[in-house]
Every structure is written in C-alpha cells, then in structure tokens.
N, C-alpha and C. Protein backbone atom coordinates (compact mmCIF):
# COMPACT_ATOMS: atom_id res chain seq x y z
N UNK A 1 -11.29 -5.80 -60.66
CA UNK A 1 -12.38 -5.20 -59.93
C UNK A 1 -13.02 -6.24 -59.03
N UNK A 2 -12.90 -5.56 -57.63
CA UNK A 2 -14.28 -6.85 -56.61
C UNK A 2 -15.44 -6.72 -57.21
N UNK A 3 -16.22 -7.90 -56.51
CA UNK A 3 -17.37 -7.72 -56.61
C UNK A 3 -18.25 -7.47 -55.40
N UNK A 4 -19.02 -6.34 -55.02
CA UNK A 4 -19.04 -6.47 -52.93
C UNK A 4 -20.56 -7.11 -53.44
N UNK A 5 -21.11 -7.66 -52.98
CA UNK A 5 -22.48 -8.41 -52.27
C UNK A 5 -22.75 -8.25 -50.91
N UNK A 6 -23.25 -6.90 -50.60
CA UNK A 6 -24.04 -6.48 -49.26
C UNK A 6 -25.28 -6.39 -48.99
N UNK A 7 -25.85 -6.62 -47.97
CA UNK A 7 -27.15 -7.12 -47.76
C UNK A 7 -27.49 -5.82 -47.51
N UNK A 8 -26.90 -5.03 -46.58
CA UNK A 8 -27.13 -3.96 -45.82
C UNK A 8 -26.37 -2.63 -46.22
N UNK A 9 -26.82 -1.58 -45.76
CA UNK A 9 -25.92 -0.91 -45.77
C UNK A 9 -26.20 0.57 -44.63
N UNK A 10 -25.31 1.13 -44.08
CA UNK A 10 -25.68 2.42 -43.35
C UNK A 10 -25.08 3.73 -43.83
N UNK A 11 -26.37 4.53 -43.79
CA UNK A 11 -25.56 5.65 -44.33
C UNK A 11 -26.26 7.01 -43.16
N UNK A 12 -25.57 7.81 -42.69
CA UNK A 12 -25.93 8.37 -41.88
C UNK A 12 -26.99 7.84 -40.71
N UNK A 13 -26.04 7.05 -40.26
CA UNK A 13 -26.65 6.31 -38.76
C UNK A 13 -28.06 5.32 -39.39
N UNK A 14 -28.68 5.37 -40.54
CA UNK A 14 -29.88 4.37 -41.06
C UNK A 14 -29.27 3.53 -42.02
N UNK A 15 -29.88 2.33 -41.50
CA UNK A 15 -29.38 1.15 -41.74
C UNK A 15 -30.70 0.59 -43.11
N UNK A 16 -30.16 0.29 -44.63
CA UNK A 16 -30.77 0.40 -45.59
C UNK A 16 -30.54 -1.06 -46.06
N UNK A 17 -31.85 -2.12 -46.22
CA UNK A 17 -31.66 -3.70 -46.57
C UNK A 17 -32.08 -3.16 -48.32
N UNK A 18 -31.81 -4.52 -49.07
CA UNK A 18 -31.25 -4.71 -49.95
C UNK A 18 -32.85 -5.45 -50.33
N UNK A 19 -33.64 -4.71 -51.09
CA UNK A 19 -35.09 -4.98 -51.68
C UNK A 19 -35.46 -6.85 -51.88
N UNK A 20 -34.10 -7.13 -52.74
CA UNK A 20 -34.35 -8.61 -52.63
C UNK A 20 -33.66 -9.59 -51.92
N UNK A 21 -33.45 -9.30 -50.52
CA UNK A 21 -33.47 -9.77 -49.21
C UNK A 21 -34.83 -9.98 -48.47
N UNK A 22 -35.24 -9.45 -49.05
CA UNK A 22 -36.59 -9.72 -48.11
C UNK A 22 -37.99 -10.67 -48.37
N UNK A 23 -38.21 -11.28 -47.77
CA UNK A 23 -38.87 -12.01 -48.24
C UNK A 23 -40.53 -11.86 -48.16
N UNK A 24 -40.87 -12.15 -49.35
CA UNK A 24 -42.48 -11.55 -49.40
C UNK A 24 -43.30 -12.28 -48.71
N UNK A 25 -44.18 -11.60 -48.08
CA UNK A 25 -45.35 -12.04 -47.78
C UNK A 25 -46.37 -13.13 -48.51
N UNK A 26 -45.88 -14.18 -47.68
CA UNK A 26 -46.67 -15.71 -47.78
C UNK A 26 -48.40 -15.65 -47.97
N UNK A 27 -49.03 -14.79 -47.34
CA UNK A 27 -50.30 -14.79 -46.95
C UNK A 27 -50.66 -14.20 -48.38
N UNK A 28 -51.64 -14.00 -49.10
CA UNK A 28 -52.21 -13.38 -49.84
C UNK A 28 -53.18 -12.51 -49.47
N UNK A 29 -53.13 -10.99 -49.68
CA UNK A 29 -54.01 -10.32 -48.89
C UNK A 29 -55.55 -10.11 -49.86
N UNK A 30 -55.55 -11.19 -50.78
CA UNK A 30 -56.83 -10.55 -50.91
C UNK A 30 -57.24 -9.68 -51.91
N UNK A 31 -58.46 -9.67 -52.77
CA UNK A 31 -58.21 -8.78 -53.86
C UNK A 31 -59.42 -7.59 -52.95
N UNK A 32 -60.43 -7.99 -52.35
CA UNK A 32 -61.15 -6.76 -51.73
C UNK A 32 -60.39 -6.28 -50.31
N UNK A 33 -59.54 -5.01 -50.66
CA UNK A 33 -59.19 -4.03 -49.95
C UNK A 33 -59.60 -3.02 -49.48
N UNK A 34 -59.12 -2.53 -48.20
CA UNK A 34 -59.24 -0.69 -47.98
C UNK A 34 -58.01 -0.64 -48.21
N UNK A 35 -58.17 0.27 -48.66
CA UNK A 35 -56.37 1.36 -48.89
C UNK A 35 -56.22 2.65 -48.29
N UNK A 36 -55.66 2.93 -47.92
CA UNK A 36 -55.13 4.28 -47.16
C UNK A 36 -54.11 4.69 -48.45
N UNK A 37 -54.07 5.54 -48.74
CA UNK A 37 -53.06 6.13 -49.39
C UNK A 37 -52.72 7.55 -49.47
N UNK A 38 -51.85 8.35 -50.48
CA UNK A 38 -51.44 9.23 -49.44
C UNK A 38 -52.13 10.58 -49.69
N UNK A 39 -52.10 11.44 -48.60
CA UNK A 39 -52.85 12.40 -48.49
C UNK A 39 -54.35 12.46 -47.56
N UNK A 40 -54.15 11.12 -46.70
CA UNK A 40 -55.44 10.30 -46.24
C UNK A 40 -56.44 10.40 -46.67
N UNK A 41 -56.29 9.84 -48.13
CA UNK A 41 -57.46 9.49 -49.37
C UNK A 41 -57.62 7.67 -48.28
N UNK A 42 -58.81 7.21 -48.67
CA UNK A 42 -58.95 5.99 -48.11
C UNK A 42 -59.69 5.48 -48.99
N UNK A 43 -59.83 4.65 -49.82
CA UNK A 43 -60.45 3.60 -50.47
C UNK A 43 -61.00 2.43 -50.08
N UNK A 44 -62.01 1.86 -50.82
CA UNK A 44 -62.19 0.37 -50.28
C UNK A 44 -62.72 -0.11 -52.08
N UNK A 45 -62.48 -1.14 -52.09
CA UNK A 45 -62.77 -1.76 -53.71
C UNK A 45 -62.13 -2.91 -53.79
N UNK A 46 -62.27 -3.92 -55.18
CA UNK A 46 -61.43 -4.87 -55.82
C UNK A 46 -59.94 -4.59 -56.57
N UNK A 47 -59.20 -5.02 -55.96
CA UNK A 47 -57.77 -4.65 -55.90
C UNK A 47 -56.90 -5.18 -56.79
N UNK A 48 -56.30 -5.29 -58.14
CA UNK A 48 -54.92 -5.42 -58.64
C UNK A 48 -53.73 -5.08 -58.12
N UNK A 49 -52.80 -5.61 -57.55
CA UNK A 49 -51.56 -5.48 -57.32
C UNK A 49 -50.36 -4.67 -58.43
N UNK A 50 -50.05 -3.67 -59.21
CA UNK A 50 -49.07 -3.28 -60.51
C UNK A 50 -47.79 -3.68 -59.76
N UNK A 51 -47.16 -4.10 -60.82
CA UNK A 51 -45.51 -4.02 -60.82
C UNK A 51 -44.68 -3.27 -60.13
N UNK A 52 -45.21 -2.25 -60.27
CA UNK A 52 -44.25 -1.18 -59.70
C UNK A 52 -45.17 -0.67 -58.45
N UNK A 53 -45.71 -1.45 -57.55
CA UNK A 53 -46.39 -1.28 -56.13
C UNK A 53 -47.08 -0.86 -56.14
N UNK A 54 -47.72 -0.10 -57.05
CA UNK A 54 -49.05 0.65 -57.40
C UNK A 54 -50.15 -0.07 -57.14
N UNK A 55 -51.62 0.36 -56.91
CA UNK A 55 -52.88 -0.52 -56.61
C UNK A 55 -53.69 0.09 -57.52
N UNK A 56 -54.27 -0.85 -58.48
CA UNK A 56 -55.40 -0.50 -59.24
C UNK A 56 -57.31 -1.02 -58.66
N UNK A 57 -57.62 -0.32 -58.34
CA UNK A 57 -59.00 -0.55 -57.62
C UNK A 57 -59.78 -0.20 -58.47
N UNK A 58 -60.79 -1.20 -58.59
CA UNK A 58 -62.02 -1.20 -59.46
C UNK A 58 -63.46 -0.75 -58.70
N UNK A 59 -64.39 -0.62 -59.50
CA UNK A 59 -66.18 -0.55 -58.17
C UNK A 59 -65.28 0.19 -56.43
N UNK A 60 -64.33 1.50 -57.08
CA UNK A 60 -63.65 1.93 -55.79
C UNK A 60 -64.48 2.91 -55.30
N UNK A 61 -64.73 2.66 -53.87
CA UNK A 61 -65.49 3.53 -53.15
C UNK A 61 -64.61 5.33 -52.08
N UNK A 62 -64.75 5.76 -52.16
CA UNK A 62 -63.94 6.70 -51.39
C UNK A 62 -64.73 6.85 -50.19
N UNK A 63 -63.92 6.28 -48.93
CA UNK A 63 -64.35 6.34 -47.64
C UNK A 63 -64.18 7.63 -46.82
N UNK A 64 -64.86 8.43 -47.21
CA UNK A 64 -65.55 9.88 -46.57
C UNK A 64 -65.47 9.56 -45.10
N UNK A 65 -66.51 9.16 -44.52
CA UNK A 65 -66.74 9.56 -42.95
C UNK A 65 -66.27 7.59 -42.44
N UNK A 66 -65.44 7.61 -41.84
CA UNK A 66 -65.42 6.18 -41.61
C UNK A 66 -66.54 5.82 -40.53
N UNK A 67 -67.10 6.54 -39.11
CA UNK A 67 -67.88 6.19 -38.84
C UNK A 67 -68.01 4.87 -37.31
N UNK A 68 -66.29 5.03 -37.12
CA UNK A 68 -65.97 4.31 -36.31
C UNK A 68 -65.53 4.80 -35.34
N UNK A 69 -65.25 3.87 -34.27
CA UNK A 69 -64.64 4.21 -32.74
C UNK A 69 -63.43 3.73 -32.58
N UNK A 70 -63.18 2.92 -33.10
CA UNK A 70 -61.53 2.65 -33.06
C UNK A 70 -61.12 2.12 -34.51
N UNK A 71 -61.38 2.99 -34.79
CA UNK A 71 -60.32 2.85 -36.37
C UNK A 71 -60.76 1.95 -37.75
N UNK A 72 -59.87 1.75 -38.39
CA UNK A 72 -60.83 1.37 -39.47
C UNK A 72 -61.17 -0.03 -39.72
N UNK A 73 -60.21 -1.08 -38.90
CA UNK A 73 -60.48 -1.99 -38.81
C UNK A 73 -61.98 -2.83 -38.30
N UNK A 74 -62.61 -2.13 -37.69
CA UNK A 74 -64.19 -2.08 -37.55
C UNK A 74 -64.68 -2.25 -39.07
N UNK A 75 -64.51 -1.82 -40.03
CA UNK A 75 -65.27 -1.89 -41.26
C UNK A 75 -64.54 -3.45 -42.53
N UNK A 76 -63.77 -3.68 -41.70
CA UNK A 76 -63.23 -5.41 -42.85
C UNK A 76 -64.47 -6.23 -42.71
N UNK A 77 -65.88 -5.88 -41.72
CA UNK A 77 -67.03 -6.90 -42.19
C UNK A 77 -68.12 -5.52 -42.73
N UNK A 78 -67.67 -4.80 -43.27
CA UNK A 78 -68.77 -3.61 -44.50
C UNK A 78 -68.75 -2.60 -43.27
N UNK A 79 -69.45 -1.56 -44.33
CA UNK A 79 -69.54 -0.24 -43.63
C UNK A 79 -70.44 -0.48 -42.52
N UNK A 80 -70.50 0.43 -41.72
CA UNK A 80 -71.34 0.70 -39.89
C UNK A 80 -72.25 2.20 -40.27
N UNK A 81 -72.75 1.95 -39.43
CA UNK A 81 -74.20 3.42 -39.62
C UNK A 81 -73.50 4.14 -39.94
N UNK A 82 -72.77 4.87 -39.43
CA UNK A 82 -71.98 6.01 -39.61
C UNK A 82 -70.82 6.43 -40.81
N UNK A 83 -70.77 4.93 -41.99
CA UNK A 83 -69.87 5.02 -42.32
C UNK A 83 -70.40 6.27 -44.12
N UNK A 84 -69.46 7.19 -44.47
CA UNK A 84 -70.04 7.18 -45.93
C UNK A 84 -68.99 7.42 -46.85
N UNK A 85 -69.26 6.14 -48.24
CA UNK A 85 -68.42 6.11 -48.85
C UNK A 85 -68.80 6.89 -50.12
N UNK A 86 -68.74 7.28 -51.15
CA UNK A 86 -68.45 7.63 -52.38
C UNK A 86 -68.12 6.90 -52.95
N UNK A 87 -68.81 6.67 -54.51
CA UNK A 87 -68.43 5.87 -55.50
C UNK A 87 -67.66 7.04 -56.38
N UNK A 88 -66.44 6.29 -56.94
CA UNK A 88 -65.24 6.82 -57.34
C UNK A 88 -64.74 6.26 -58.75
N UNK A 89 -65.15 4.97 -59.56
CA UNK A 89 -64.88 4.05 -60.12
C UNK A 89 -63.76 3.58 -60.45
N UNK A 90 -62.62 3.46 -60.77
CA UNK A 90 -61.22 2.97 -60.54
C UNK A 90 -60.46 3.98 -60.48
N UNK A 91 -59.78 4.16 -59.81
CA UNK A 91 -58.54 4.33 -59.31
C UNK A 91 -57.44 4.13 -59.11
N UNK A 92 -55.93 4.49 -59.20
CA UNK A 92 -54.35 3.74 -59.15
C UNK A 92 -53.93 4.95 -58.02
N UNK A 93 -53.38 4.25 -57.30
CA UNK A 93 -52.67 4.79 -56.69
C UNK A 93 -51.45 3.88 -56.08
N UNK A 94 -50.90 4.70 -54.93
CA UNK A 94 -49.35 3.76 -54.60
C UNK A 94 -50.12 3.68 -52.74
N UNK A 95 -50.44 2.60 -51.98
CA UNK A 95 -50.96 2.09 -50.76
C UNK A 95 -49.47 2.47 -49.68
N UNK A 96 -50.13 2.77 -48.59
CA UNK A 96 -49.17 3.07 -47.57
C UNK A 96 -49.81 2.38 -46.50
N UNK A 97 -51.06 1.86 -46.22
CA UNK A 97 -51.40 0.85 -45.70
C UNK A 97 -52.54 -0.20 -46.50
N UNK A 98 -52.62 -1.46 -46.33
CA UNK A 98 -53.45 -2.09 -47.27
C UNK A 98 -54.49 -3.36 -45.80
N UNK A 99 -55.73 -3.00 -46.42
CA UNK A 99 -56.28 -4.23 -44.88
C UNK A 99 -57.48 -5.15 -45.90
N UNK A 100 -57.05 -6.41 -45.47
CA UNK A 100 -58.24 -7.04 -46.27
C UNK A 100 -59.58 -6.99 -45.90
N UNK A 101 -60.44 -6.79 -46.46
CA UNK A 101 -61.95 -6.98 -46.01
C UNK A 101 -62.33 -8.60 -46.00
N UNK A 102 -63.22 -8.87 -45.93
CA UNK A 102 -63.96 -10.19 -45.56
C UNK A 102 -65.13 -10.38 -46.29
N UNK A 103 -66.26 -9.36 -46.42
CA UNK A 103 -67.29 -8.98 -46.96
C UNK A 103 -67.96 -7.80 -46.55
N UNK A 104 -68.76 -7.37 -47.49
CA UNK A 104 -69.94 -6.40 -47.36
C UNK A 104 -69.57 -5.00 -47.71
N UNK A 105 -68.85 -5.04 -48.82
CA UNK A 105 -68.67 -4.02 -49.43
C UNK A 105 -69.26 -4.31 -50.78
C-alpha cells in the first residue's frame, strides 16, 4: 500500500488545503472580543478560545442596535450613543468573525 501525503486537494473545480498546513495566527487576538456569529447574533465579552473552535464568552453582552455608520469596527474603543447592548451572561458559540476590542466594554 502507498502512502499519498497531499497538501491539497480539488474536488469539483474547489480546491480544499489540508487543516494542518496552515499556519496559525502569530498575533494573539485577545481575550475581550466582539463576535459575530451565526444568525447575526453579535456579542461582545471576555473570550475563551474551546478546542473544537467554539468561543466561550463570559460578562457577554448581546449587541442589539450597533449604532454605527460604518460598521462595527467603530465600537473596538466601547459602545457610541447609539449603541445597545444586552446583558446575556455566558455564552458558547462557534465565531464566523472575531475583532479585538481595546477597551470600554
């Protein structure tokens, strides 16, 4: 029997890399997050990373009205007049986008 070692692979014209090919992200993002996740639920809280890609958020707020003009990146220095969050208290979910805050949450 071979043994194949492929990095890649295509299967109907999409081209599929090989999970541990890739190399992780150097930067550390941070344990106070917003999260987007799915169903455009949006979170902001103190963040655990799980094993299996999941995000456990603690003191998690649910970001109701964001309150912005261009998006949500306006709020990585705390909420703006307009913004309203909901307290939610932890939460897991699986992140489809993740942005670090800075302060003032």
């Amino acid at each position: 029997m071979t043994d194949i070692q492929a990095s890649t692979l295509t299967l109907n014209g999409v081209e599929y890399v090989r999970k541990d090919s890739i190399q992780a992200h150097s930067a550390p993002i941070g344990n106070l997050r917003i999260i987007v996740a799915d169903r455009g639920w949006v979170f902001v809280g103190k963040c655990v990373t799980n094993a299996d890609g999941s995000v456990t958020i603690t003191d998690a707020k649910n970001i109701r009205k964001w309150g912005t003009s261009k998006g949500l990146g306006e709020l990585v220095d705390g909420p703006l007049s307009g913004t309203v969050a909901d307290p939610y208290g932890t939460v897991r979910c699986t992140p489809i986008v993740e942005i670090r805050v800075t302060r003032g949450w």
